[in-house]
N, C-alpha and C. Protein backbone atom coordinates (compact mmCIF):
# COMPACT_ATOMS: atom_id res chain seq x y z
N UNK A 1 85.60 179.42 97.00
CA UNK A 1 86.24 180.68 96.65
C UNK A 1 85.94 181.72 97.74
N UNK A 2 87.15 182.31 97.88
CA UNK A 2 86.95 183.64 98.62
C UNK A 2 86.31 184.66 98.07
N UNK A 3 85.31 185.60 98.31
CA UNK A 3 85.01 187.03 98.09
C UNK A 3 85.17 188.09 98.39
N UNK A 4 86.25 188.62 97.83
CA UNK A 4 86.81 190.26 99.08
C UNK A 4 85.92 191.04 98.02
N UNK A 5 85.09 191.66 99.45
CA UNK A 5 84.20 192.81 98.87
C UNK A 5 84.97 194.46 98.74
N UNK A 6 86.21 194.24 100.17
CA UNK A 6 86.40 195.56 100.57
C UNK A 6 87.41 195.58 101.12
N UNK A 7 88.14 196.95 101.14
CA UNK A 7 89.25 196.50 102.67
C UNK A 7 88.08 197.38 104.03
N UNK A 8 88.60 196.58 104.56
CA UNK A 8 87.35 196.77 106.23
C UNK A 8 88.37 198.03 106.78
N UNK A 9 89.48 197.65 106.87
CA UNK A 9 90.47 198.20 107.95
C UNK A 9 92.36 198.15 107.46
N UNK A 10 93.15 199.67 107.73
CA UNK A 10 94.31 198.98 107.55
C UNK A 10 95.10 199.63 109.19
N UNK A 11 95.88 198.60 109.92
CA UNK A 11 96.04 199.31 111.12
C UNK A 11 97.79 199.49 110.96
N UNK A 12 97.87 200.91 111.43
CA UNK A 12 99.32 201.54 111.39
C UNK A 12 99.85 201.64 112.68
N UNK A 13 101.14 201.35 112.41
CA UNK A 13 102.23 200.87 113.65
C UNK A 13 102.71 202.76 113.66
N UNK A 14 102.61 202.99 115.02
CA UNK A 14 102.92 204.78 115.06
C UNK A 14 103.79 204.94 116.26
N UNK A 15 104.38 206.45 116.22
CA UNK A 15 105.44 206.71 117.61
C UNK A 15 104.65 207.72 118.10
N UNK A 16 103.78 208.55 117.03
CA UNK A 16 103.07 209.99 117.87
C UNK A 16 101.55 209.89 117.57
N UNK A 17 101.61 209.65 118.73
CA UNK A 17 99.47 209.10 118.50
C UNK A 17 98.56 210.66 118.18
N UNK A 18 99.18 211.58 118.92
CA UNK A 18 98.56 213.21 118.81
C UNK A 18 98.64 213.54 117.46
N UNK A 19 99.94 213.51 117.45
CA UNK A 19 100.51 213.84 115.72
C UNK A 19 99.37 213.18 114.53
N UNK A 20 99.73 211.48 114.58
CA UNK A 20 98.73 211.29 113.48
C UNK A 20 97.01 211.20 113.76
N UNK A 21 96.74 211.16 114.74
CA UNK A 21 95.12 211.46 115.15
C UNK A 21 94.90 212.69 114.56
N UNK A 22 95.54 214.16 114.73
CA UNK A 22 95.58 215.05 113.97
C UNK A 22 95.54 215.27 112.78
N UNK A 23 96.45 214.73 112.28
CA UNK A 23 96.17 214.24 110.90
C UNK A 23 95.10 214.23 110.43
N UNK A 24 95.35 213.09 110.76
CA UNK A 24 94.00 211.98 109.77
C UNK A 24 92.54 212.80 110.02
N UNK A 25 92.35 213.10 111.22
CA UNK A 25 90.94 213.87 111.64
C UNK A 25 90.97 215.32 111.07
N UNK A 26 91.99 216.05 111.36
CA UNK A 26 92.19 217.30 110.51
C UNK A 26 92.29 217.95 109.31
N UNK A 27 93.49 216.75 108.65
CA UNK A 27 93.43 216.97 107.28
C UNK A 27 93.07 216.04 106.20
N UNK A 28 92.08 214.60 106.71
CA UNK A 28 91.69 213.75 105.97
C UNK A 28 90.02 214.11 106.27
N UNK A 29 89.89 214.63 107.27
CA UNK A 29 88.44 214.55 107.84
C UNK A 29 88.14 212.82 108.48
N UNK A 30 88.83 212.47 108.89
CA UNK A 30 88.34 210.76 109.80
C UNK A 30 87.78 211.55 111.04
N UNK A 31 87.23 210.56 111.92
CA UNK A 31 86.59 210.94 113.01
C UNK A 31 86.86 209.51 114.32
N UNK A 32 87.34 210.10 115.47
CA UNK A 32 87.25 208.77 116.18
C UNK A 32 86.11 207.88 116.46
N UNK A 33 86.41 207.05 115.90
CA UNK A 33 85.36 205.58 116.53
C UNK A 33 85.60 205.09 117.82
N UNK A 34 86.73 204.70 118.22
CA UNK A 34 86.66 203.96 119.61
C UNK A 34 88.10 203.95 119.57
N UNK A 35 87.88 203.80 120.97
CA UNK A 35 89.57 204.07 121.35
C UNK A 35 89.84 202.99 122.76
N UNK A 36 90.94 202.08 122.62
CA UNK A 36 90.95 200.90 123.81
C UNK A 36 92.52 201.20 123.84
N UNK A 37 92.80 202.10 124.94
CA UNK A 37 94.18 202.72 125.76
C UNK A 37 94.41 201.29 126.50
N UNK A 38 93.76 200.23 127.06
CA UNK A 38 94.40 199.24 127.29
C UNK A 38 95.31 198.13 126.98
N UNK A 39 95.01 198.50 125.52
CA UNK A 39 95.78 197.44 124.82
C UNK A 39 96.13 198.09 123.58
N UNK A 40 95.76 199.55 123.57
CA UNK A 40 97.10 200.45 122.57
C UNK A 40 96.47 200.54 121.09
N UNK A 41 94.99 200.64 121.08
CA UNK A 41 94.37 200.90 119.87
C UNK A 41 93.10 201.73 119.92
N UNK A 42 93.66 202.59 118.78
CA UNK A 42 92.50 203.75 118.52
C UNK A 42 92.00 203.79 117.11
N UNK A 43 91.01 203.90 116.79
CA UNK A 43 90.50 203.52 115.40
C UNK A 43 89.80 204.79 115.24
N UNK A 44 90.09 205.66 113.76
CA UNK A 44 89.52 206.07 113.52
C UNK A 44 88.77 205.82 111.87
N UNK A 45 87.52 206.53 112.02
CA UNK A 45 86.62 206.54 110.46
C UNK A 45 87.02 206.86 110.20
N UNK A 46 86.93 206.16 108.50
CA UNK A 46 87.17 206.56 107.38
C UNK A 46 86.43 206.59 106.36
N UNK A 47 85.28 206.65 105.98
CA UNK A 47 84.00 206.43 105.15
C UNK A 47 83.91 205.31 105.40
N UNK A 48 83.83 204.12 104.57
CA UNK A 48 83.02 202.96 105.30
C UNK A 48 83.97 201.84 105.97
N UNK A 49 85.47 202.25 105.65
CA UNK A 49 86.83 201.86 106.42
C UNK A 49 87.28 202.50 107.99
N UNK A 50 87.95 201.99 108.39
CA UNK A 50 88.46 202.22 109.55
C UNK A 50 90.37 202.20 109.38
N UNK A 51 90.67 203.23 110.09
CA UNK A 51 92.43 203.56 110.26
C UNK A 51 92.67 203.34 111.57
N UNK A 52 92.94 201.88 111.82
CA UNK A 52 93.60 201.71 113.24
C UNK A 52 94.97 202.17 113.47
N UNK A 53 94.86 203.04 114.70
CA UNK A 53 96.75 203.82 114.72
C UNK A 53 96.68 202.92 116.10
N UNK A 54 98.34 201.99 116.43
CA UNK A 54 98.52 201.03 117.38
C UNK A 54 100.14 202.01 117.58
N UNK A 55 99.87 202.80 118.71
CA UNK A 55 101.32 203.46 119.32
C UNK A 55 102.48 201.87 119.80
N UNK A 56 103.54 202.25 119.00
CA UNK A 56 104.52 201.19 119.33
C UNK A 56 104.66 201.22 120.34
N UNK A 57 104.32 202.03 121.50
CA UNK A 57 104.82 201.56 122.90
C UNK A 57 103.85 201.18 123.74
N UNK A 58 102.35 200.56 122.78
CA UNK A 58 101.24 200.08 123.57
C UNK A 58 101.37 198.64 123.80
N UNK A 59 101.02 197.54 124.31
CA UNK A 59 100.61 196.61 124.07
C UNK A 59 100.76 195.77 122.47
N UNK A 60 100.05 196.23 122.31
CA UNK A 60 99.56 195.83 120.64
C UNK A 60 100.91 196.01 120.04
N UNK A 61 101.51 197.09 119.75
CA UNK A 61 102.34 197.93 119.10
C UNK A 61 104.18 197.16 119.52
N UNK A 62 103.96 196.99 120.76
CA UNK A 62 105.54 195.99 121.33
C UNK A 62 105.32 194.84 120.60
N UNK A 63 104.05 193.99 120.13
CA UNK A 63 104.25 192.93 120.16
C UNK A 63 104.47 193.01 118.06
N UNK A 64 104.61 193.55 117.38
CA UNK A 64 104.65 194.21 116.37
C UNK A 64 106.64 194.72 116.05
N UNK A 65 107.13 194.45 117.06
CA UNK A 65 108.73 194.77 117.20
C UNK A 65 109.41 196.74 116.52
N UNK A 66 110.41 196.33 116.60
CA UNK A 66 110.92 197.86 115.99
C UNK A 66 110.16 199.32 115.72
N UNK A 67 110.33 200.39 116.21
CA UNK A 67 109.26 201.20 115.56
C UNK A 67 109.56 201.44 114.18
N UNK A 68 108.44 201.87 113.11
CA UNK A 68 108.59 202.01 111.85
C UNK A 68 109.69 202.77 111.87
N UNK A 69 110.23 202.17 110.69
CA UNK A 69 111.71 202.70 110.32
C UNK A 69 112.15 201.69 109.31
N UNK A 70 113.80 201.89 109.05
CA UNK A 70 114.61 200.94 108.14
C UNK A 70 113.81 199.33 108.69
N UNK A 71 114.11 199.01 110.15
CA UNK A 71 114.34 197.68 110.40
C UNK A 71 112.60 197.06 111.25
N UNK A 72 111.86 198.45 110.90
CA UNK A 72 110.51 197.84 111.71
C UNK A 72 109.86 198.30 110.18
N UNK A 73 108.39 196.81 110.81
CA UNK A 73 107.00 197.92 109.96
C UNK A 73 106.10 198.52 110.69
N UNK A 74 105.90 199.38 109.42
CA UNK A 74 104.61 200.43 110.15
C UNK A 74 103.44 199.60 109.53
N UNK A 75 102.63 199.15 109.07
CA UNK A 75 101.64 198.08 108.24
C UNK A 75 101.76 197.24 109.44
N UNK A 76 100.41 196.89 110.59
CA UNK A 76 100.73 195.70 111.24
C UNK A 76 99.97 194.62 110.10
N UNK A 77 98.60 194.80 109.80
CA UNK A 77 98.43 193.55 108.64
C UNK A 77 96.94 195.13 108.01
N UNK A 78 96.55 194.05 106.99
CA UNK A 78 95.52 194.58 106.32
C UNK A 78 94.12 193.92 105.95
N UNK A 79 93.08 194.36 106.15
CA UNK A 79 91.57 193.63 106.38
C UNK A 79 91.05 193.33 105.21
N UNK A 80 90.50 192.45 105.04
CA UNK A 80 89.54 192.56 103.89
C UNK A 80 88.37 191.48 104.27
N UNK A 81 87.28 193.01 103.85
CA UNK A 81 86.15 192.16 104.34
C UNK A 81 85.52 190.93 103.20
N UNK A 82 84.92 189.96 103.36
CA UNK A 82 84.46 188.65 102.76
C UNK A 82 83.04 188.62 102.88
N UNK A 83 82.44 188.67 101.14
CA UNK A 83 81.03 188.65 100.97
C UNK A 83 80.84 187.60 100.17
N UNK A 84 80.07 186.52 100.30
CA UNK A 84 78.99 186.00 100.84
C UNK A 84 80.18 185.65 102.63
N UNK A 85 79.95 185.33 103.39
CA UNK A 85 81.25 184.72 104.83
C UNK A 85 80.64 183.54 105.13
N UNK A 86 81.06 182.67 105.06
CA UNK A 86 81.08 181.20 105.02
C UNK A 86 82.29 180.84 105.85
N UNK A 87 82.19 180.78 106.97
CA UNK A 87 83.20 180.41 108.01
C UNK A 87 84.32 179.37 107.68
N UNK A 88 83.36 177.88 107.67
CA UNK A 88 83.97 177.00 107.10
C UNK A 88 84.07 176.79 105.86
N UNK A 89 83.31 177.12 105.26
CA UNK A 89 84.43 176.96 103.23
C UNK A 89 85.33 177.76 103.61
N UNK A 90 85.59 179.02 104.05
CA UNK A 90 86.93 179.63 103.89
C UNK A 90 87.87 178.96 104.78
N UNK A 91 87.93 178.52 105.85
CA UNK A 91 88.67 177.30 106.40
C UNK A 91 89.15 176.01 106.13
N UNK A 92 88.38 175.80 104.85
CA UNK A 92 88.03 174.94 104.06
C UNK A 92 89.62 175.28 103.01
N UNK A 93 89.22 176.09 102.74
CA UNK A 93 89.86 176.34 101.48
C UNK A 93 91.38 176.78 101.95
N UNK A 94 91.55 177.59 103.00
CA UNK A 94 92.64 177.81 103.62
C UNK A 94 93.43 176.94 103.48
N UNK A 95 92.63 175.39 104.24
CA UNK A 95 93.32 174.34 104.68
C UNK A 95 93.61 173.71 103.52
N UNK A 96 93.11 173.54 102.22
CA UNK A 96 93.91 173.47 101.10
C UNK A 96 95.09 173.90 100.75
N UNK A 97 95.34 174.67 101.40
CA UNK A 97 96.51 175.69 100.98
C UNK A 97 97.75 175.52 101.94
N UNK A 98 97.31 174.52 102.58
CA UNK A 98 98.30 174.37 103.68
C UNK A 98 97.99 175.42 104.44
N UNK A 99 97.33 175.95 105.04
CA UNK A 99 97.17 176.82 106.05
C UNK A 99 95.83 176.86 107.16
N UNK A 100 96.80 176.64 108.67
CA UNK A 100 95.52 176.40 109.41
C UNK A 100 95.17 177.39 109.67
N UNK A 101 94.25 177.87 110.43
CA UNK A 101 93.70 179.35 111.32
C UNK A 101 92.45 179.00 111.61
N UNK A 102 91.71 179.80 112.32
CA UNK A 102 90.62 180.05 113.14
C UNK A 102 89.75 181.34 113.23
N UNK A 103 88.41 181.31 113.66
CA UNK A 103 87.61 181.97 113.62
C UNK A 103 87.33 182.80 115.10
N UNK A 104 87.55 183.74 115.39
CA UNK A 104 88.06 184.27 116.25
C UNK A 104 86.38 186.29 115.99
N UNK A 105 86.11 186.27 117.01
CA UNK A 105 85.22 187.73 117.14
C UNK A 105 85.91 188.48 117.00
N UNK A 106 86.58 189.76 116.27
CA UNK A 106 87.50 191.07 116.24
C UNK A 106 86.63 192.55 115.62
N UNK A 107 86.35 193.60 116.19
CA UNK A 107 85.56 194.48 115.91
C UNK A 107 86.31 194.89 114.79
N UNK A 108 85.83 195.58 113.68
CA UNK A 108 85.96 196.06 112.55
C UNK A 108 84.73 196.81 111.76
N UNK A 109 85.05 197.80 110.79
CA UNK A 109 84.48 198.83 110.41
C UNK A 109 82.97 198.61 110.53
N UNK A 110 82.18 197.17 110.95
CA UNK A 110 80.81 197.44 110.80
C UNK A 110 80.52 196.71 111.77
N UNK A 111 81.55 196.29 113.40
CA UNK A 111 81.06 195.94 114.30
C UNK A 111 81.82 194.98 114.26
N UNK A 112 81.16 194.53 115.67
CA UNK A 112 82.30 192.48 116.38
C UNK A 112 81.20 191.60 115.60
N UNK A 113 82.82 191.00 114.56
CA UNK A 113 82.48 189.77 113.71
C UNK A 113 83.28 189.01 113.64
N UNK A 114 82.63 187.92 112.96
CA UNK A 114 84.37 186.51 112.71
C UNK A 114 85.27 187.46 111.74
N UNK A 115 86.31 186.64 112.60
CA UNK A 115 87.66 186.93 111.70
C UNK A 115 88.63 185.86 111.35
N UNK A 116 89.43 186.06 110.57
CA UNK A 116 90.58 184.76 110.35
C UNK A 116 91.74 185.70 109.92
N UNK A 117 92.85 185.48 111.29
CA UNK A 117 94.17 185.74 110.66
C UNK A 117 94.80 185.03 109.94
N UNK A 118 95.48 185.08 108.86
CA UNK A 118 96.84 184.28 107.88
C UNK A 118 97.76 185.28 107.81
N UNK A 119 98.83 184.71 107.21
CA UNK A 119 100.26 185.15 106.92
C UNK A 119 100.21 185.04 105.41
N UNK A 120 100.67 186.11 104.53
CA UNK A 120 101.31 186.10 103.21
C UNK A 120 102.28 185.42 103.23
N UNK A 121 102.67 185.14 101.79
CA UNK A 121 104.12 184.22 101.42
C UNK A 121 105.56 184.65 102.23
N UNK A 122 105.16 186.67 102.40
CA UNK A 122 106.43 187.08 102.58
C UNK A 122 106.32 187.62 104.06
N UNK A 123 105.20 186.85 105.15
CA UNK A 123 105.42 187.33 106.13
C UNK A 123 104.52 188.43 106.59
N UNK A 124 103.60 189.22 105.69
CA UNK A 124 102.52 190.33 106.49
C UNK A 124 101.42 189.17 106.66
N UNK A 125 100.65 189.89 107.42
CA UNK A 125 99.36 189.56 107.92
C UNK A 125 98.37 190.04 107.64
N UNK A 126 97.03 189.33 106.87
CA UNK A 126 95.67 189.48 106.09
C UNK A 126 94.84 189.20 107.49
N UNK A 127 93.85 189.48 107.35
CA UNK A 127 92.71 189.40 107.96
C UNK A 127 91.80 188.88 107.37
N UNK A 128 91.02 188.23 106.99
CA UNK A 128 89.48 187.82 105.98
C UNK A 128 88.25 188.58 107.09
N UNK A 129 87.70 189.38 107.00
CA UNK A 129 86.38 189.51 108.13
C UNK A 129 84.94 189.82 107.65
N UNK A 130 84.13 189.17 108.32
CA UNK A 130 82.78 188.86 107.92
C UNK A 130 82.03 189.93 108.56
N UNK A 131 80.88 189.98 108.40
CA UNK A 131 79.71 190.94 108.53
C UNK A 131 79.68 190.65 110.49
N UNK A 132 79.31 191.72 110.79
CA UNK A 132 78.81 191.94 112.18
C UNK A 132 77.62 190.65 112.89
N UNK A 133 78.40 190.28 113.93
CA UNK A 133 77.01 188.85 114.21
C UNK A 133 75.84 189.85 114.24
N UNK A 134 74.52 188.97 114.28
CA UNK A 134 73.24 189.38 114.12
C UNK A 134 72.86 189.84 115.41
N UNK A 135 72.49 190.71 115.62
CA UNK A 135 71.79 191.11 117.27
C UNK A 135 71.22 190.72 117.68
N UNK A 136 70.49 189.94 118.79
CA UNK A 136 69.93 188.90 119.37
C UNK A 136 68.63 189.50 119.91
């Protein structure tokens, strides 16, 4: 069995990065966490979540198609973090389901940890993500 403790992260497909950074920091109170202009993602806090904004004309954001509107989404996928994280039972169990995927490092609200992308029935994209590796 899976355990979703939380959602970790939900990342939004955007056209005005000023506009909603404003926002969210202004009139939600978030605060920036980290920001990677190379590949078109800025994350900001959210109490113990994170609001990734991915500008459609970054990297990230082209590969995501249409800008939000009628014929695009703004939702690129949505996180949820997994307590006890058991790499392979949840791979395990995936693969029951007919579904392959992989364990892959992706930073999220409490640091770079495993992750596993899947696809819903109707086409969005989940995340499963585990606790931050251990510091060495």
């Amino acid at each position: 069995m899976i355990n979703i403790r939380d959602i970790d992260h939900v990342v939004l497909r955007i056209s005005d990065l000023e506009r909603m950074t404003r926002f969210y920091v202004e009139v939600l109170g978030a605060r920036t966490e980290k920001e990677q202009p190379e590949i078109g993602l800025y994350q900001l806090r959210v109490g113990n979540a994170l609001i990734d904004l991915v500008p459609v004309d970054g990297k990230l954001g082209r590969a995501g198609g249409a800008a939000p509107g009628k014929e695009g989404r703004n939702v690129d996928h949505i996180c949820f973090r997994v307590m006890p994280w058991d790499g392979e039972l949840i791979l395990a169990q995936l693969r029951r389901h007919g579904i392959e995927a992989e364990i892959v490092s992706r930073y999220g609200a409490e640091g770079d940890g495993p992750s596993v992308y899947l696809m819903d029935p109707e086409g969005n994209t989940v995340e499963l993500k585990g606790p931050p590796w251990t510091p060495r």
